[in-house]
N, C-alpha and C. Protein backbone atom coordinates (compact mmCIF):
# COMPACT_ATOMS: atom_id res chain seq x y z
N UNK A 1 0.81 -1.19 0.00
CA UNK A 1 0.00 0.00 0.00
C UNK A 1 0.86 1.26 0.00
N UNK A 2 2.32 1.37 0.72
CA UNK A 2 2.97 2.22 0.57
C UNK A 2 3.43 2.58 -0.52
N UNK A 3 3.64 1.43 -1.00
CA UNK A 3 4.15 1.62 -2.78
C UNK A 3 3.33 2.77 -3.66
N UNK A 4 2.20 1.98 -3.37
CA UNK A 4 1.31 2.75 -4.53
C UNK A 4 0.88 3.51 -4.39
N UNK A 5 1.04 4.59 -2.99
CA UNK A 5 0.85 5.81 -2.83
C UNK A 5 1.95 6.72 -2.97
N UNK A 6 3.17 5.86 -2.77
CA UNK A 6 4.34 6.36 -2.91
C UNK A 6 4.61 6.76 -4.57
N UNK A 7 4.23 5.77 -5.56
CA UNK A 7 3.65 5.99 -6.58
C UNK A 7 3.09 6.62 -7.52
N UNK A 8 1.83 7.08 -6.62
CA UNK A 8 0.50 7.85 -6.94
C UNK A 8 1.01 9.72 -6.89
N UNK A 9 1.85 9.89 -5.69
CA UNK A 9 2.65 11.01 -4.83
C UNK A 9 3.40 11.37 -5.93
N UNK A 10 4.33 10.35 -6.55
CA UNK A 10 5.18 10.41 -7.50
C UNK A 10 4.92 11.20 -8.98
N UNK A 11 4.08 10.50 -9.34
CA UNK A 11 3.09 10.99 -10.77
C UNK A 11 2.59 11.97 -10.54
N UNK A 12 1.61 12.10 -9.43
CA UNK A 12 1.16 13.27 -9.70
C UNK A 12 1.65 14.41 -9.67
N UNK A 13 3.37 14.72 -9.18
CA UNK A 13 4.39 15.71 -8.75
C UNK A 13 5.15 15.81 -10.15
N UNK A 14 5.16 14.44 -10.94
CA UNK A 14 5.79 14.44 -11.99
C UNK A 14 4.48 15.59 -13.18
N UNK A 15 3.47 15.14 -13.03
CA UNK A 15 2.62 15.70 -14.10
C UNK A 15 2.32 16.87 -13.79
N UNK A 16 2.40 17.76 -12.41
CA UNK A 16 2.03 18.77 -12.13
C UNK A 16 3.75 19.68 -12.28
N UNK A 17 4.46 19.37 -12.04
CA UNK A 17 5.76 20.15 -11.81
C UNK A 17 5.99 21.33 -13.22
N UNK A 18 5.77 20.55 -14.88
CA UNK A 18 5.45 21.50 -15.61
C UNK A 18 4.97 23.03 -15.27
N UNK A 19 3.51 22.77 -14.95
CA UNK A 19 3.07 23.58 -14.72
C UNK A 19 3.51 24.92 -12.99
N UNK A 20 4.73 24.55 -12.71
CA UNK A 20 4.99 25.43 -11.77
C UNK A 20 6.83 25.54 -12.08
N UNK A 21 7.01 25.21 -13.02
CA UNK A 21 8.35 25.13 -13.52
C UNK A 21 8.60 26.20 -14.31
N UNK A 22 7.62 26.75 -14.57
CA UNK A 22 8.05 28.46 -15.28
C UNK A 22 7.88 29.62 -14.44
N UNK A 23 9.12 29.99 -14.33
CA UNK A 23 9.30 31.05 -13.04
C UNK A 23 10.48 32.39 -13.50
N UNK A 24 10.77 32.08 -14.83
CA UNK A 24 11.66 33.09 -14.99
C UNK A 24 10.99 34.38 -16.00
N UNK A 25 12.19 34.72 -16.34
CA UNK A 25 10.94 36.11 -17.05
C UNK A 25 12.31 36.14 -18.49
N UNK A 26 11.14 37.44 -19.30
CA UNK A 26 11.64 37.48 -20.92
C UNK A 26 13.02 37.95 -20.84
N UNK A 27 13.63 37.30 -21.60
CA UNK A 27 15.07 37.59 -21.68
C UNK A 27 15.31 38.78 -23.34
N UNK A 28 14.78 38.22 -24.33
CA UNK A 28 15.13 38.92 -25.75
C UNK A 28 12.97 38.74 -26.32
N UNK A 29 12.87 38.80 -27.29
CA UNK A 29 11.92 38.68 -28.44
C UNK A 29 12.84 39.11 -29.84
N UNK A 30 11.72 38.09 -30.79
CA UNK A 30 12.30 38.06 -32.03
C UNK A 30 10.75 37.92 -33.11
N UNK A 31 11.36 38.84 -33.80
CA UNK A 31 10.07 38.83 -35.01
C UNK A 31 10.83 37.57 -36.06
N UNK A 32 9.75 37.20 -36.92
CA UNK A 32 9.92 36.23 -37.97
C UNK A 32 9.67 36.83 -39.18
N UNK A 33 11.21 37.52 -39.75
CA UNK A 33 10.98 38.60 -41.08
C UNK A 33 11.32 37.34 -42.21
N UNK A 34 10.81 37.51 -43.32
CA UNK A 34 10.73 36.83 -44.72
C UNK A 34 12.15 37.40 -45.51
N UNK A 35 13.27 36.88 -45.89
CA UNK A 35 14.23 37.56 -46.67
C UNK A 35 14.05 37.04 -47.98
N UNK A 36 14.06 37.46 -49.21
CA UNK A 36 13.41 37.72 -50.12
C UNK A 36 14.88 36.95 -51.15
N UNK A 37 14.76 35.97 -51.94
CA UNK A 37 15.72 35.01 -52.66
C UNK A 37 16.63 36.01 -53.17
N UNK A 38 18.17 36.07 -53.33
CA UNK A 38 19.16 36.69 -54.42
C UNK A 38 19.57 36.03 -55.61
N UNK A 39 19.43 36.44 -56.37
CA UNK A 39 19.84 36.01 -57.33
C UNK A 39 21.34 36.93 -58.07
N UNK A 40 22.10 35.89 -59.75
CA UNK A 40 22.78 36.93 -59.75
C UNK A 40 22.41 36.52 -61.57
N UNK A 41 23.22 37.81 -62.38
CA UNK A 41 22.68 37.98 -63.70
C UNK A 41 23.53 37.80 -64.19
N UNK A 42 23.82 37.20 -65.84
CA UNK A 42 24.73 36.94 -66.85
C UNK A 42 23.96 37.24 -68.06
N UNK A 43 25.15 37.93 -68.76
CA UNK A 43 24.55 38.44 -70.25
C UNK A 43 25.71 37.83 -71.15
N UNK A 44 24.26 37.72 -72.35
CA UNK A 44 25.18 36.04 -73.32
C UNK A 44 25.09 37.22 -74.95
N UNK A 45 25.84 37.76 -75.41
CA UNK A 45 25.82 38.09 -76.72
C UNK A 45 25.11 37.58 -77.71
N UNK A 46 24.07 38.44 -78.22
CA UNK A 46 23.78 37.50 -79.33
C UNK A 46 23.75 38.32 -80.88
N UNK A 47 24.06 39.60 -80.58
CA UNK A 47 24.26 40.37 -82.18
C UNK A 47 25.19 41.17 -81.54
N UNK A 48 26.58 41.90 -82.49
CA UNK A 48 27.29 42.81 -81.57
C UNK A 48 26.82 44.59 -82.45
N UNK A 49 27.48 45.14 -82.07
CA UNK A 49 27.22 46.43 -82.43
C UNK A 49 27.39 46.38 -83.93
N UNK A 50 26.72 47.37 -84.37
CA UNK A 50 27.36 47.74 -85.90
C UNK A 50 26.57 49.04 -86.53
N UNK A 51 26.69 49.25 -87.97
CA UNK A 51 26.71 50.18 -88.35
C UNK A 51 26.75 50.07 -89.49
N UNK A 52 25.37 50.61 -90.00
CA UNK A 52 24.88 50.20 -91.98
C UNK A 52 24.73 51.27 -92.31
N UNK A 53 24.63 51.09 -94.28
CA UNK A 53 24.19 52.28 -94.91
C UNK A 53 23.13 51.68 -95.60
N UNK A 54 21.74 52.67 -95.17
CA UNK A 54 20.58 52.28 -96.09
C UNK A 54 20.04 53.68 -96.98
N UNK A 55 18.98 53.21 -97.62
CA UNK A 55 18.79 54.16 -98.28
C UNK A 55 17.11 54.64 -97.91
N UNK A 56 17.12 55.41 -97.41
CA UNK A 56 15.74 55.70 -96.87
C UNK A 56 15.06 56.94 -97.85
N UNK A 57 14.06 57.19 -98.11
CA UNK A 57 13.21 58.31 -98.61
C UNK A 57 14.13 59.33 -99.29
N UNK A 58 14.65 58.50 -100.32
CA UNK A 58 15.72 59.32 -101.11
C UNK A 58 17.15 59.56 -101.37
N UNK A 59 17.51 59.12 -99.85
CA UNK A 59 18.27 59.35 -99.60
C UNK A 59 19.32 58.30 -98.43
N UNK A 60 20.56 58.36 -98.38
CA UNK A 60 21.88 57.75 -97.73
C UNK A 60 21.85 58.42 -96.65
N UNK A 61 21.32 56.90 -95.40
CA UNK A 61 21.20 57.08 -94.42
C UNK A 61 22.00 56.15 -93.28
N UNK A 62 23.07 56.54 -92.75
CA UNK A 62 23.99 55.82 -91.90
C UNK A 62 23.12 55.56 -90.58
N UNK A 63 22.89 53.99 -89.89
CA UNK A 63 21.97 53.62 -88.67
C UNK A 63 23.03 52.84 -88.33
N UNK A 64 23.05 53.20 -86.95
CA UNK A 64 23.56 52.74 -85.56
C UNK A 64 22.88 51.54 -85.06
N UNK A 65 22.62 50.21 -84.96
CA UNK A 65 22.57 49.46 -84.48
C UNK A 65 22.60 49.10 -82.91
N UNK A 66 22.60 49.31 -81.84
CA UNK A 66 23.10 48.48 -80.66
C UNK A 66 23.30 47.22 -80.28
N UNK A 67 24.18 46.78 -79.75
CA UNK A 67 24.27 45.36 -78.94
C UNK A 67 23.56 44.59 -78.46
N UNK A 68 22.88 43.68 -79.02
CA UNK A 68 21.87 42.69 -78.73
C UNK A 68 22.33 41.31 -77.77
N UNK A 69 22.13 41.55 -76.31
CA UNK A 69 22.43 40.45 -75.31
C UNK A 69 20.95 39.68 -74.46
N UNK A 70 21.55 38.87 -74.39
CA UNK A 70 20.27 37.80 -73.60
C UNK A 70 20.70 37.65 -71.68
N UNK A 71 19.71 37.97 -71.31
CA UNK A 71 20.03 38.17 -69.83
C UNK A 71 19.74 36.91 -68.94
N UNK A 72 20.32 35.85 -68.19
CA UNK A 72 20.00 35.00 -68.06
C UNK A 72 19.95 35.23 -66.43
N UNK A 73 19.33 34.75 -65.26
CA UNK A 73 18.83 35.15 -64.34
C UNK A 73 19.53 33.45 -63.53
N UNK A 74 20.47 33.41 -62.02
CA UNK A 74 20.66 32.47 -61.86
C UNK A 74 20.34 32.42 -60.12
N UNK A 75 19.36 31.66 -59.83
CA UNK A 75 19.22 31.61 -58.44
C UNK A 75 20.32 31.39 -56.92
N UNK A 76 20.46 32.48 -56.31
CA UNK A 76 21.70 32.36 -55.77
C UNK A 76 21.84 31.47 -54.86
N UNK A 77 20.48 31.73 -53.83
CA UNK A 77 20.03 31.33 -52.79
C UNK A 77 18.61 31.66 -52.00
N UNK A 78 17.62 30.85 -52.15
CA UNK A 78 16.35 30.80 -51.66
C UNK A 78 16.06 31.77 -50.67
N UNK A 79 14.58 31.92 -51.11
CA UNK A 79 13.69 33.18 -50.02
C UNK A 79 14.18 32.30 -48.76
N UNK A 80 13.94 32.83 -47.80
CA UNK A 80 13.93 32.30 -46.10
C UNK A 80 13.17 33.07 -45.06
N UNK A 81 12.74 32.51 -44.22
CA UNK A 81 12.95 33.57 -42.97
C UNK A 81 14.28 33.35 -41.85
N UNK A 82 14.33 34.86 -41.47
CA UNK A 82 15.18 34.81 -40.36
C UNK A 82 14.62 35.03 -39.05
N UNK A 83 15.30 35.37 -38.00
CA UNK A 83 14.44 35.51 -36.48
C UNK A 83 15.75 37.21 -36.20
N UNK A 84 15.04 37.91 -36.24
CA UNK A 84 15.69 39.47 -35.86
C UNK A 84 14.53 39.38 -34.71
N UNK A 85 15.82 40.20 -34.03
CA UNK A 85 15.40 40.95 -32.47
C UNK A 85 14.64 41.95 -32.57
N UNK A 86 13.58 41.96 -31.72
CA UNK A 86 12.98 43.04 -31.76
C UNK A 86 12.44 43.48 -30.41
N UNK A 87 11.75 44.60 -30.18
CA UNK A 87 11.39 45.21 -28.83
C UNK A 87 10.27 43.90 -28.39
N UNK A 88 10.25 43.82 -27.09
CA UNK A 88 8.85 42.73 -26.40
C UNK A 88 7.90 43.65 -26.83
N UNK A 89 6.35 43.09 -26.96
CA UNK A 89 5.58 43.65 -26.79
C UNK A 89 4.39 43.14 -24.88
């Protein structure tokens, strides 16, 4: 009979202790901000500069061309969240 009160004493100190085991107070707080993926960019040539003579509305007309590149987009490293400090509320 001692046992099983000894037991009973036991458990119920074990299941209640949780609940009187928080006794300290806030040390920091932290918000949960979203950081937003980086990526980085590469450009691939695909016409280079130049410079023609056409003949437009009569007349000899020298056109400038620009540099025609393809922009290729390469994932650096994934969105995330982080945990920043912030004031308690």
């Amino acid at each position: 009979m001692k046992k099983v009160l000894a037991g009973a004493i036991l458990a119920a100190s074990t299941l209640a202790a949780p609940a009187f085991a928080w006794e300290g107070k806030v040390v920091a707080c932290y918000d949960k901000i979203w950081v937003p993926a980086t990526y980085t960019y590469s450009k691939k040539l695909i016409m280079a500069a130049h410079t023609e003579w056409e003949y437009r509305n009569g007349q000899m007309v020298k056109i400038h061309y620009p540099a025609v590149y393809k922009e290729k987009k390469h994932l650096d490293k994934a969105g995330h969240y982080v945990a920043r400090k912030a004031p308690c509320k």
